[in-house]
Every structure is written in C-alpha cells, then in structure tokens.
PDB file of N, CA and C in Angstrom:
ATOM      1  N   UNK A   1      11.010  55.145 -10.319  1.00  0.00           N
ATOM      2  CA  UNK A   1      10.246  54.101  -9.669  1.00  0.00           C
ATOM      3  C   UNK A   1      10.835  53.851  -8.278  1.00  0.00           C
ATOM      4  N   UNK A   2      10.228  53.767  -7.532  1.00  0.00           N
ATOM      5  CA  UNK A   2       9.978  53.453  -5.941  1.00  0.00           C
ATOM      6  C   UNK A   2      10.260  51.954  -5.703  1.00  0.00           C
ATOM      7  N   UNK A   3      12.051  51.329  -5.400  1.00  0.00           N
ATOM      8  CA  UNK A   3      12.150  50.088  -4.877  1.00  0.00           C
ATOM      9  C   UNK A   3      11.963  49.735  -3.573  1.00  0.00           C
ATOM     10  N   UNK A   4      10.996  49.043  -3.179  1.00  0.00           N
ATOM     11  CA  UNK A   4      10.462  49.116  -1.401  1.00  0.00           C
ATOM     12  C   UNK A   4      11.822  48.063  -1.074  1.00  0.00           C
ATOM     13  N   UNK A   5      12.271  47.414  -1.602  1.00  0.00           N
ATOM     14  CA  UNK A   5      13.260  46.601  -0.880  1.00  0.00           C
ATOM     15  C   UNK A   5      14.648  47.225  -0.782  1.00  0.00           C
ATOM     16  N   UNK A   6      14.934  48.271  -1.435  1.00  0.00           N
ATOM     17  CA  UNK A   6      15.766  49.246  -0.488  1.00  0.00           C
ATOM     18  C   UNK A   6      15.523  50.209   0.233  1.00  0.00           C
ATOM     19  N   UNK A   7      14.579  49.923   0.576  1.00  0.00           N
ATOM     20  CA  UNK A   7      13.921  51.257   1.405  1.00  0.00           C
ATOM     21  C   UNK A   7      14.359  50.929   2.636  1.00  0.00           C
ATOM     22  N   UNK A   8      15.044  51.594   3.617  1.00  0.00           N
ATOM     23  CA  UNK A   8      15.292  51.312   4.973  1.00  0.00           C
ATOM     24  C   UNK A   8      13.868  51.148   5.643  1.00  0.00           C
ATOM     25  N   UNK A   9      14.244  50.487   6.642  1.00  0.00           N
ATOM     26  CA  UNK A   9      12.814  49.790   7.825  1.00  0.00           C
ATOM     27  C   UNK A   9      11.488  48.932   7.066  1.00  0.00           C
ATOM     28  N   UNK A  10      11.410  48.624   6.094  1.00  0.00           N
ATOM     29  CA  UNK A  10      10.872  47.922   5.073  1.00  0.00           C
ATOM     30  C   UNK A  10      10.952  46.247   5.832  1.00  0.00           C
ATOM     31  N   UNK A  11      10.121  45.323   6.672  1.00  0.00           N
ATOM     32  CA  UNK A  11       9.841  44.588   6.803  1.00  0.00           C
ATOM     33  C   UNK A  11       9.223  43.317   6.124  1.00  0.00           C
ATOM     34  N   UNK A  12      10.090  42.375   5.548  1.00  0.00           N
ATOM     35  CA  UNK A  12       9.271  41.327   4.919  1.00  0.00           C
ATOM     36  C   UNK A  12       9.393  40.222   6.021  1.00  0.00           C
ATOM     37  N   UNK A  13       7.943  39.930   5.763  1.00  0.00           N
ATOM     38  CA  UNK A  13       7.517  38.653   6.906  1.00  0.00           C
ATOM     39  C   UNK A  13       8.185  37.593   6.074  1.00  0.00           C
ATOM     40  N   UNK A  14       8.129  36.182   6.828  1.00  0.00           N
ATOM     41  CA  UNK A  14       8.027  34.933   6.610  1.00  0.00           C
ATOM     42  C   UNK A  14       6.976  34.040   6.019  1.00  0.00           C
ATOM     43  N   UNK A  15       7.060  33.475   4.554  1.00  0.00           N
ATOM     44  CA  UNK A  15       5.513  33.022   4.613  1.00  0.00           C
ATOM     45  C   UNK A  15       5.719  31.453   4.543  1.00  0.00           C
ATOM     46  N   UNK A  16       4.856  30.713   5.220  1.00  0.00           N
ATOM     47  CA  UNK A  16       5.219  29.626   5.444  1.00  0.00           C
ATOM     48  C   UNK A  16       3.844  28.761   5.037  1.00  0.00           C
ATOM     49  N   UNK A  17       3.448  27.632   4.598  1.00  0.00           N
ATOM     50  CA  UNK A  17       2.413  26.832   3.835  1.00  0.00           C
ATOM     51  C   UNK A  17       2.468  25.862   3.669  1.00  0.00           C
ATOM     52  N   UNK A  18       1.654  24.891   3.594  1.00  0.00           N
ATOM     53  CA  UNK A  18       1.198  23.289   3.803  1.00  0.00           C
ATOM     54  C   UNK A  18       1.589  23.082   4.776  1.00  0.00           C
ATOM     55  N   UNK A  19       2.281  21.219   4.957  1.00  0.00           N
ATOM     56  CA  UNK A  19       2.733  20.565   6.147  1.00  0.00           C
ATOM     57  C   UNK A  19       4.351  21.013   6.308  1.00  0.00           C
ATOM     58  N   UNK A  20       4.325  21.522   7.433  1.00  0.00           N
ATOM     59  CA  UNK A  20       5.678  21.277   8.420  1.00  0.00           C
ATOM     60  C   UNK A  20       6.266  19.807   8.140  1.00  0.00           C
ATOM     61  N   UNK A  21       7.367  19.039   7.797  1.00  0.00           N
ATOM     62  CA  UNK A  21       8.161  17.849   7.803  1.00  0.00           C
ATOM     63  C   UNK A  21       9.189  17.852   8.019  1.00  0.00           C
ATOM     64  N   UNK A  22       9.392  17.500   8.778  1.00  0.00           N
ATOM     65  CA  UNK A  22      10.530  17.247   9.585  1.00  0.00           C
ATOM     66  C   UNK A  22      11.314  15.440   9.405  1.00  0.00           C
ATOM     67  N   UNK A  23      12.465  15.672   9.640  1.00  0.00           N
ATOM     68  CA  UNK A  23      13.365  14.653   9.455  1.00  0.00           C
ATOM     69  C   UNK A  23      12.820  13.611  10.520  1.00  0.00           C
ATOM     70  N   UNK A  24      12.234  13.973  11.747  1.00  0.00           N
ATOM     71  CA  UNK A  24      12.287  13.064  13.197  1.00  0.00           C
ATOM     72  C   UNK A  24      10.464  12.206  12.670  1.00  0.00           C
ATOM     73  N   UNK A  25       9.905  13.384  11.763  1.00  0.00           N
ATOM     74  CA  UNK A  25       8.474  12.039  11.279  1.00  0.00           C
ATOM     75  C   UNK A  25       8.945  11.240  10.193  1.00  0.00           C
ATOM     76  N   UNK A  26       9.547  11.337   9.566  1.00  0.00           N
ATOM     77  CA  UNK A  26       9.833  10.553   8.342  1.00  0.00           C
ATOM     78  C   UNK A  26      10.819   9.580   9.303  1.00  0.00           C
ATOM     79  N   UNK A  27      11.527   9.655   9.963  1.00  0.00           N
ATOM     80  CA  UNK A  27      12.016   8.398  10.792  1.00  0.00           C
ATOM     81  C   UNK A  27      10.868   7.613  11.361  1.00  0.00           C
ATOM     82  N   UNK A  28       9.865   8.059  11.891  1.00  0.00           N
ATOM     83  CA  UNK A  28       8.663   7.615  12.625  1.00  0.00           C
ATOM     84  C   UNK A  28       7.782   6.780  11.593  1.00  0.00           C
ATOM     85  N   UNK A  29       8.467   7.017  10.202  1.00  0.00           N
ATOM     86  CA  UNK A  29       7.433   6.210   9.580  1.00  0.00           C
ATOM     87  C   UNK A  29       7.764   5.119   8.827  1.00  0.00           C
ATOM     88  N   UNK A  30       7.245   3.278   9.053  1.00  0.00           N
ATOM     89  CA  UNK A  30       7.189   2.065   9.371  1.00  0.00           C
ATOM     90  C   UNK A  30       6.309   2.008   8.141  1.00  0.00           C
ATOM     91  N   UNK A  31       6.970   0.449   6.842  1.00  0.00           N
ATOM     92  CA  UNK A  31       5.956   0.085   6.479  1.00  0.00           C
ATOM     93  C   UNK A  31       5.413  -0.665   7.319  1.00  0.00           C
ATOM     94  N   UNK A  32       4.128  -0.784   7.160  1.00  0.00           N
ATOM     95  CA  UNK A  32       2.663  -1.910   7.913  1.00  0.00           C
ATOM     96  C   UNK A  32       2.272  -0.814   8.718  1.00  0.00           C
ATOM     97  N   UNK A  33       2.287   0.390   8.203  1.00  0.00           N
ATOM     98  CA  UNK A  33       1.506   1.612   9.450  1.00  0.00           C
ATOM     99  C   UNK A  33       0.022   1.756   8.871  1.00  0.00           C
ATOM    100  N   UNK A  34      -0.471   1.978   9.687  1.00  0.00           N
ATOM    101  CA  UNK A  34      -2.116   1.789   9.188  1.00  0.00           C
ATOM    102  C   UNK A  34      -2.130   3.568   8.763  1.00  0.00           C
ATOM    103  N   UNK A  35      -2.986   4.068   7.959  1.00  0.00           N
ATOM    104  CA  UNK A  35      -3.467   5.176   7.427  1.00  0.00           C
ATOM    105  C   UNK A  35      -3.454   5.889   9.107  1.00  0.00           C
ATOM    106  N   UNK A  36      -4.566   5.665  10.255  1.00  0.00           N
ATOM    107  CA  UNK A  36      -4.774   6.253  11.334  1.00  0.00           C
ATOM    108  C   UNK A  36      -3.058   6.619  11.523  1.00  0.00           C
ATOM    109  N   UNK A  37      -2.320   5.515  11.600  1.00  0.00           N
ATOM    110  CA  UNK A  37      -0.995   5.920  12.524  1.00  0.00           C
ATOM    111  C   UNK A  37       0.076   6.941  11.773  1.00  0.00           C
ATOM    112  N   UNK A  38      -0.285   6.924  10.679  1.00  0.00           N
ATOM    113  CA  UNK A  38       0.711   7.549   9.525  1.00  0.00           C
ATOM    114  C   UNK A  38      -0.101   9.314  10.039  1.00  0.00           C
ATOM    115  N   UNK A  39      -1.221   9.304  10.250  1.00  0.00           N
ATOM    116  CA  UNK A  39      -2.188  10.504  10.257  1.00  0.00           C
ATOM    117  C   UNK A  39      -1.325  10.730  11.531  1.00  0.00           C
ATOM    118  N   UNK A  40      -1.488  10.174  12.755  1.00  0.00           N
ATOM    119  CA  UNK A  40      -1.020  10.838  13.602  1.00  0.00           C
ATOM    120  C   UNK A  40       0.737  10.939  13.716  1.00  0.00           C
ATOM    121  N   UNK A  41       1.843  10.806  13.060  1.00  0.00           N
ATOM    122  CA  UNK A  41       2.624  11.091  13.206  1.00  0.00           C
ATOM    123  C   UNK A  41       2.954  12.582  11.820  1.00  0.00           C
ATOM    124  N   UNK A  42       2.361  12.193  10.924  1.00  0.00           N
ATOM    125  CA  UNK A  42       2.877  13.308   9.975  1.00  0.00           C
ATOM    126  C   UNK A  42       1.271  14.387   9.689  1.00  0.00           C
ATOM    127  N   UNK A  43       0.338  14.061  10.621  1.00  0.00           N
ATOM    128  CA  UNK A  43      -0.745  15.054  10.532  1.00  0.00           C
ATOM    129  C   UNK A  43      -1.734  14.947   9.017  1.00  0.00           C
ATOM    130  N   UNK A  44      -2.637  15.578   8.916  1.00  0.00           N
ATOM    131  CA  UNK A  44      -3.582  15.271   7.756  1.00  0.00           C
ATOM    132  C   UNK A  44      -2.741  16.015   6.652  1.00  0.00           C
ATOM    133  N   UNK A  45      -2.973  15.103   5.401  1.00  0.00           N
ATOM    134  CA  UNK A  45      -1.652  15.180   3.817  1.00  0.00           C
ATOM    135  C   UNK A  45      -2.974  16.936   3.404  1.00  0.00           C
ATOM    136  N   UNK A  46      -2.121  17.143   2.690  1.00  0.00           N
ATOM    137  CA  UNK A  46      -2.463  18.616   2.446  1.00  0.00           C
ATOM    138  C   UNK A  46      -3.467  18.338   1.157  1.00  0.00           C
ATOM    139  N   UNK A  47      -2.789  16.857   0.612  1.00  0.00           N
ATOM    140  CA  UNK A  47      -3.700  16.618  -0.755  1.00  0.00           C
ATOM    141  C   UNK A  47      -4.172  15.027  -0.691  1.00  0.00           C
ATOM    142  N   UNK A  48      -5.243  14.794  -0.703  1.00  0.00           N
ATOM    143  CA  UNK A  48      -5.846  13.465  -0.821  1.00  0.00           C
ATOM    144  C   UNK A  48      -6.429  13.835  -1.478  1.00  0.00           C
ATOM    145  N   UNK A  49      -6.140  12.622  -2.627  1.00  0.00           N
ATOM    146  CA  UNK A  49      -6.782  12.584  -3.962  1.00  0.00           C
ATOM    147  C   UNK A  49      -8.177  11.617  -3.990  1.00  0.00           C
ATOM    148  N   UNK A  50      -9.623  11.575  -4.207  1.00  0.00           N
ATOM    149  CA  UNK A  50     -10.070  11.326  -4.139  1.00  0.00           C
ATOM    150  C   UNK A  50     -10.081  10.231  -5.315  1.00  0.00           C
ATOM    151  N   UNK A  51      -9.671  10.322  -6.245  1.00  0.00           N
ATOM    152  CA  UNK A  51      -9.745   8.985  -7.076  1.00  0.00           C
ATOM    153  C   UNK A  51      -8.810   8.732  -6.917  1.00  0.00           C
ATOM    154  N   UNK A  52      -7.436   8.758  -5.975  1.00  0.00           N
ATOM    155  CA  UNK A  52      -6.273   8.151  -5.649  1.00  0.00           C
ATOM    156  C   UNK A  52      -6.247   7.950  -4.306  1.00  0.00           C
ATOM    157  N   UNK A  53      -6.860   6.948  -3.601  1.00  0.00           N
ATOM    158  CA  UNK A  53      -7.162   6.949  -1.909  1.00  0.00           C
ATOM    159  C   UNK A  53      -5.783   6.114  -1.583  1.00  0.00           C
ATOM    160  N   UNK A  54      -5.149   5.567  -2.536  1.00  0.00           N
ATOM    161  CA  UNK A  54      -3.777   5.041  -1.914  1.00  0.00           C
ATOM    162  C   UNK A  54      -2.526   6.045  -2.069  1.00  0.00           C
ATOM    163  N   UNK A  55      -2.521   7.325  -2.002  1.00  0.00           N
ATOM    164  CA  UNK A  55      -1.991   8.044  -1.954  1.00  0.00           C
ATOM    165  C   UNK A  55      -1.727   9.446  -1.435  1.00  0.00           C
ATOM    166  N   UNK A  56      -1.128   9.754  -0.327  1.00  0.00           N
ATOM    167  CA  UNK A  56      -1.246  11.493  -0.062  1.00  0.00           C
ATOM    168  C   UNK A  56       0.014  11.666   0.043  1.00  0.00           C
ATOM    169  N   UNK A  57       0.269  13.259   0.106  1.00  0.00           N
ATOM    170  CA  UNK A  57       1.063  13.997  -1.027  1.00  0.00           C
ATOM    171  C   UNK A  57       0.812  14.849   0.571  1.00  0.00           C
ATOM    172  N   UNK A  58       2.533  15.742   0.811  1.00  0.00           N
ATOM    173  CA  UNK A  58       2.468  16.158   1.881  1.00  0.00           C
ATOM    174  C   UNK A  58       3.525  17.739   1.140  1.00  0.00           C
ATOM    175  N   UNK A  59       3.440  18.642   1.103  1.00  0.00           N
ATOM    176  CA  UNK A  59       3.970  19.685   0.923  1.00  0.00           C
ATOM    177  C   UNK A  59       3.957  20.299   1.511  1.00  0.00           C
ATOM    178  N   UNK A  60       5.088  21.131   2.245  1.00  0.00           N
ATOM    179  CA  UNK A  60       5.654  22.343   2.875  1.00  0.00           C
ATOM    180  C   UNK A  60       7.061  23.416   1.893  1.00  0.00           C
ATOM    181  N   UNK A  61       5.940  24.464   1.868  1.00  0.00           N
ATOM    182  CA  UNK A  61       6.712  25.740   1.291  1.00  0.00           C
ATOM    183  C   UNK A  61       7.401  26.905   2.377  1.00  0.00           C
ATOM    184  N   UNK A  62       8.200  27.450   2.342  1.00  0.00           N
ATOM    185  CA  UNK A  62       8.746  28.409   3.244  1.00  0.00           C
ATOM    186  C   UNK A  62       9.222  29.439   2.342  1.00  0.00           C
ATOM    187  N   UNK A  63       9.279  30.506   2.799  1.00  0.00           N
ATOM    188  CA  UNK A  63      10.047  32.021   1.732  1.00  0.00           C
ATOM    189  C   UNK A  63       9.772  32.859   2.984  1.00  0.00           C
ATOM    190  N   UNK A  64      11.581  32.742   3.300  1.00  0.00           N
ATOM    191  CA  UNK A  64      12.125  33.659   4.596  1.00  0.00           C
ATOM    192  C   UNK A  64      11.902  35.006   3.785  1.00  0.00           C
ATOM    193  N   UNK A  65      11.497  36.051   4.503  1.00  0.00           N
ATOM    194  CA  UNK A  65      11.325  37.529   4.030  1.00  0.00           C
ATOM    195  C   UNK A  65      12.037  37.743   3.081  1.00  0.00           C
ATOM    196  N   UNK A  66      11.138  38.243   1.997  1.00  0.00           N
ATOM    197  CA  UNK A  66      12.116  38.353   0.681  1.00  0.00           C
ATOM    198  C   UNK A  66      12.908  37.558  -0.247  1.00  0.00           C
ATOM    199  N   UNK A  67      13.497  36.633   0.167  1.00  0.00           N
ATOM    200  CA  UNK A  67      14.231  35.911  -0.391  1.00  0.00           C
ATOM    201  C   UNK A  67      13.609  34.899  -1.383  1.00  0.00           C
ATOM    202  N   UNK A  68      14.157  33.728  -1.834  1.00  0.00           N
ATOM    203  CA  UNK A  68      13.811  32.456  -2.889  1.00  0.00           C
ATOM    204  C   UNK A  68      12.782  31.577  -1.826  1.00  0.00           C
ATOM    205  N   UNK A  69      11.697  30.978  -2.480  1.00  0.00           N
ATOM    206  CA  UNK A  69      11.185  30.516  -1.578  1.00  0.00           C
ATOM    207  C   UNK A  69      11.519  28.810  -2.186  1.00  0.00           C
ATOM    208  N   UNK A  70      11.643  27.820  -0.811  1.00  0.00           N
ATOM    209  CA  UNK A  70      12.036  26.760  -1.093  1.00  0.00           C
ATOM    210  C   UNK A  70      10.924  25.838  -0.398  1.00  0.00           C
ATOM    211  N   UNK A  71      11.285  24.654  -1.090  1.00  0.00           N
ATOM    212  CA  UNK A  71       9.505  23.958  -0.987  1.00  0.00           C
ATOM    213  C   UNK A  71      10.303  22.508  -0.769  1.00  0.00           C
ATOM    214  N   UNK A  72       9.519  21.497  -0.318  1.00  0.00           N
ATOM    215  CA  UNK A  72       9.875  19.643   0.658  1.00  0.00           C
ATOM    216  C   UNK A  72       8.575  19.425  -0.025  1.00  0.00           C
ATOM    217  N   UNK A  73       8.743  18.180  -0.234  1.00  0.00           N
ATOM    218  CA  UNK A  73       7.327  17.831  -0.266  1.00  0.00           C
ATOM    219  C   UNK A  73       7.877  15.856  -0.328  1.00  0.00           C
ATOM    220  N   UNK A  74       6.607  14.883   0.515  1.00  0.00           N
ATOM    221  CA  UNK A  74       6.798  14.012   0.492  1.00  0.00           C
ATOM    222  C   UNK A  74       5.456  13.089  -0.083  1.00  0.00           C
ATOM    223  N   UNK A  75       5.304  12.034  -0.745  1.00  0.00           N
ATOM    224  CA  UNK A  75       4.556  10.891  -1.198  1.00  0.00           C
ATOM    225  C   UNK A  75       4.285   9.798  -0.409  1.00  0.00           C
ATOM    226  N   UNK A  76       3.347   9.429   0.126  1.00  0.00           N
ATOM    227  CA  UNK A  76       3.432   8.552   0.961  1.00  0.00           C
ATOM    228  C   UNK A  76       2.383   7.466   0.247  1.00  0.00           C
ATOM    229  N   UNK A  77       2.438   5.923  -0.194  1.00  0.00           N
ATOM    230  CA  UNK A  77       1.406   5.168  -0.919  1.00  0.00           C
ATOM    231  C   UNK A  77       1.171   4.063   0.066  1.00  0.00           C
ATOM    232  N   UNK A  78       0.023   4.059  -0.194  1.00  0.00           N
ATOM    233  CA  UNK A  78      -0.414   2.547   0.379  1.00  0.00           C
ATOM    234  C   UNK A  78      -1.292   1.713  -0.284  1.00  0.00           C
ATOM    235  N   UNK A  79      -1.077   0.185   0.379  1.00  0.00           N
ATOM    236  CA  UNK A  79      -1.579  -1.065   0.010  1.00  0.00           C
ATOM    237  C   UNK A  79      -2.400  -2.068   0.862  1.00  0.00           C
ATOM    238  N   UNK A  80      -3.694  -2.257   0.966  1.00  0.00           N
ATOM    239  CA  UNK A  80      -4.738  -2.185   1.549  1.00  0.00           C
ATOM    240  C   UNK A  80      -4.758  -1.693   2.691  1.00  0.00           C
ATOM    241  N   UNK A  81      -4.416  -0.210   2.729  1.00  0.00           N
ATOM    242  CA  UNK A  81      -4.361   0.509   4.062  1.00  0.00           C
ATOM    243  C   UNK A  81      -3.492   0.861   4.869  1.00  0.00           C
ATOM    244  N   UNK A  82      -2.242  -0.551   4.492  1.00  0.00           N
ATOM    245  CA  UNK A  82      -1.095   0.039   5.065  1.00  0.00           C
ATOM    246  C   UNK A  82      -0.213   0.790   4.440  1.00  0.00           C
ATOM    247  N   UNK A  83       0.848   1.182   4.827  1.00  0.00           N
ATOM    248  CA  UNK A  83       1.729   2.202   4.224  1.00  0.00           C
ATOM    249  C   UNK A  83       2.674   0.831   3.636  1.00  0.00           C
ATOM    250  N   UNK A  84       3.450   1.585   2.480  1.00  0.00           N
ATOM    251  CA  UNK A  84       3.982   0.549   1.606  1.00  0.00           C
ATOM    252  C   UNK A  84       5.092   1.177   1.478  1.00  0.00           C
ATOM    253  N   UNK A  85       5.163   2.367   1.155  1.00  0.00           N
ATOM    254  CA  UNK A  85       6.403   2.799   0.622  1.00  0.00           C
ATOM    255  C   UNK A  85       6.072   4.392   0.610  1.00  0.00           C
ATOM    256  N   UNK A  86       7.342   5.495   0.555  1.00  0.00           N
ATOM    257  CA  UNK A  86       7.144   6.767   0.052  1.00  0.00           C
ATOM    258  C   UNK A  86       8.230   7.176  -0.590  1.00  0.00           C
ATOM    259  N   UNK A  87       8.083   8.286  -1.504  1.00  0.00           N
ATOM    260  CA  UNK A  87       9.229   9.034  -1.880  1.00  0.00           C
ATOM    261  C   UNK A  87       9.193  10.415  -2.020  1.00  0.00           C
ATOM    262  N   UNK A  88       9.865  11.220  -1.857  1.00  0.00           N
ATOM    263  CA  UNK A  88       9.895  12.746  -1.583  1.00  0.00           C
ATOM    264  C   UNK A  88      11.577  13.479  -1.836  1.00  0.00           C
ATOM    265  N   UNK A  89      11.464  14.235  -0.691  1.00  0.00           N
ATOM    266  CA  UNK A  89      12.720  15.239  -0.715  1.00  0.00           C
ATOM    267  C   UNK A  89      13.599  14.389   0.487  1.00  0.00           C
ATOM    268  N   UNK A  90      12.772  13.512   1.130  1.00  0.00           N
ATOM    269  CA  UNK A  90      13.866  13.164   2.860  1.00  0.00           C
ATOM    270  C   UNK A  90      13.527  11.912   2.268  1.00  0.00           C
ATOM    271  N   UNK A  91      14.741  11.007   2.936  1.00  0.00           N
ATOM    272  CA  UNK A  91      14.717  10.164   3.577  1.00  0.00           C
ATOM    273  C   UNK A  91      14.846   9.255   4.261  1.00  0.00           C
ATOM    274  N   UNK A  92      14.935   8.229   5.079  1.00  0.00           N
ATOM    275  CA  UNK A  92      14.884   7.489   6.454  1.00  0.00           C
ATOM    276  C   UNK A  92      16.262   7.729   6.973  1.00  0.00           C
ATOM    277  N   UNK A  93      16.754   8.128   7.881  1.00  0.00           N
ATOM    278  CA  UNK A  93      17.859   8.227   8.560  1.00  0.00           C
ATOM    279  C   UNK A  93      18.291   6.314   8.465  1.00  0.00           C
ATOM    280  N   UNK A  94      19.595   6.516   8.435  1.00  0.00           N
ATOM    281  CA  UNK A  94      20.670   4.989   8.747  1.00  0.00           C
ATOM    282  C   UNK A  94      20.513   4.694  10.617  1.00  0.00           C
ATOM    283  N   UNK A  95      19.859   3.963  10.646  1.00  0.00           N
ATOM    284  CA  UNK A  95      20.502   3.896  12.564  1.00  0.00           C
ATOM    285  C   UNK A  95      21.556   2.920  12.160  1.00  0.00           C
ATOM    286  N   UNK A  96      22.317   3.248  13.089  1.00  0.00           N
ATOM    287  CA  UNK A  96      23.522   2.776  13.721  1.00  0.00           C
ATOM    288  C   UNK A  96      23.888   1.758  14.960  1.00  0.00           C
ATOM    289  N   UNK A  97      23.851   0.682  14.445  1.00  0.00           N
ATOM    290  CA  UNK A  97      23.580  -0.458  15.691  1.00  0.00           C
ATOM    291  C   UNK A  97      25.011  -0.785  16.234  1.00  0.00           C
TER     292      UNK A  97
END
C-alpha cells in the first residue's frame, strides 16, 4: 500500500472553517451590546438557531496540513436583545488599572 504522507513533495494544505475568533473581539464584547453591535464586532454566528433567537454559537475549526485538527468555539446569549452573558473556549482578558 501506497502512504502519500511519506511520499516526498506531497503537499497538505491548511483547512480552515466557521468564524475566525480572536482574543481582541471577545475583549470588545460588553454586556448591554445590542445584537447589531455584537454582529459587527464578532461578524454573523455561523449558527442561529431559529427556535433559539437568544442565542448564537460561533465556531472556528483549523487543521494545519496534516496534522490534529483543533476547533474554539464561543456562546454568546441574550436578554431582550442585549447581550447578557457568553461562554466558550476564551475569555475576557483582566485589564490592569
């Protein structure tokens, strides 16, 4: 049998999926944020649940060529519109006063 991953010059791409999240939006995000403002700092949730409108669900997967692929994903809920609370893989940096 033919292993392509020892095969010299054998190229595996990067595959990358859902939302990008980053540490610097999850700082950006304030309870009392309205749905609009939460949209524009962390972009449209990958999953809005239609019988769950107080809730989207933000996932980003990555699998560097070949390797284990590792996955973030964050919860974000709200309460008449505003953001209330989230929980995920990050969260809020400590500032330092």
């Amino acid at each position: 049998m033919l292993r392509l991953d020892r095969f010299p010059g054998v190229y595996k791409i990067d595959i990358q999926q859902g939302n990008v999240i980053t540490q610097d939006m999850i700082d950006q995000l304030k309870p009392g944020m309205t749905k609009r403002q939460v949209q524009f700092v962390m972009g449209s949730p990958l999953i809005k649940d239609s019988f769950q409108q107080n809730r989207w669900d933000y996932v980003y997967s990555f699998q560097p060529g070949g390797k284990v692929r590792q996955q973030e994903s964050v919860t974000l809920y709200f309460e008449n519109d505003l953001l209330s609370h989230f929980e995920g893989d990050f969260m809020p940096s400590e500032t330092i006063l």
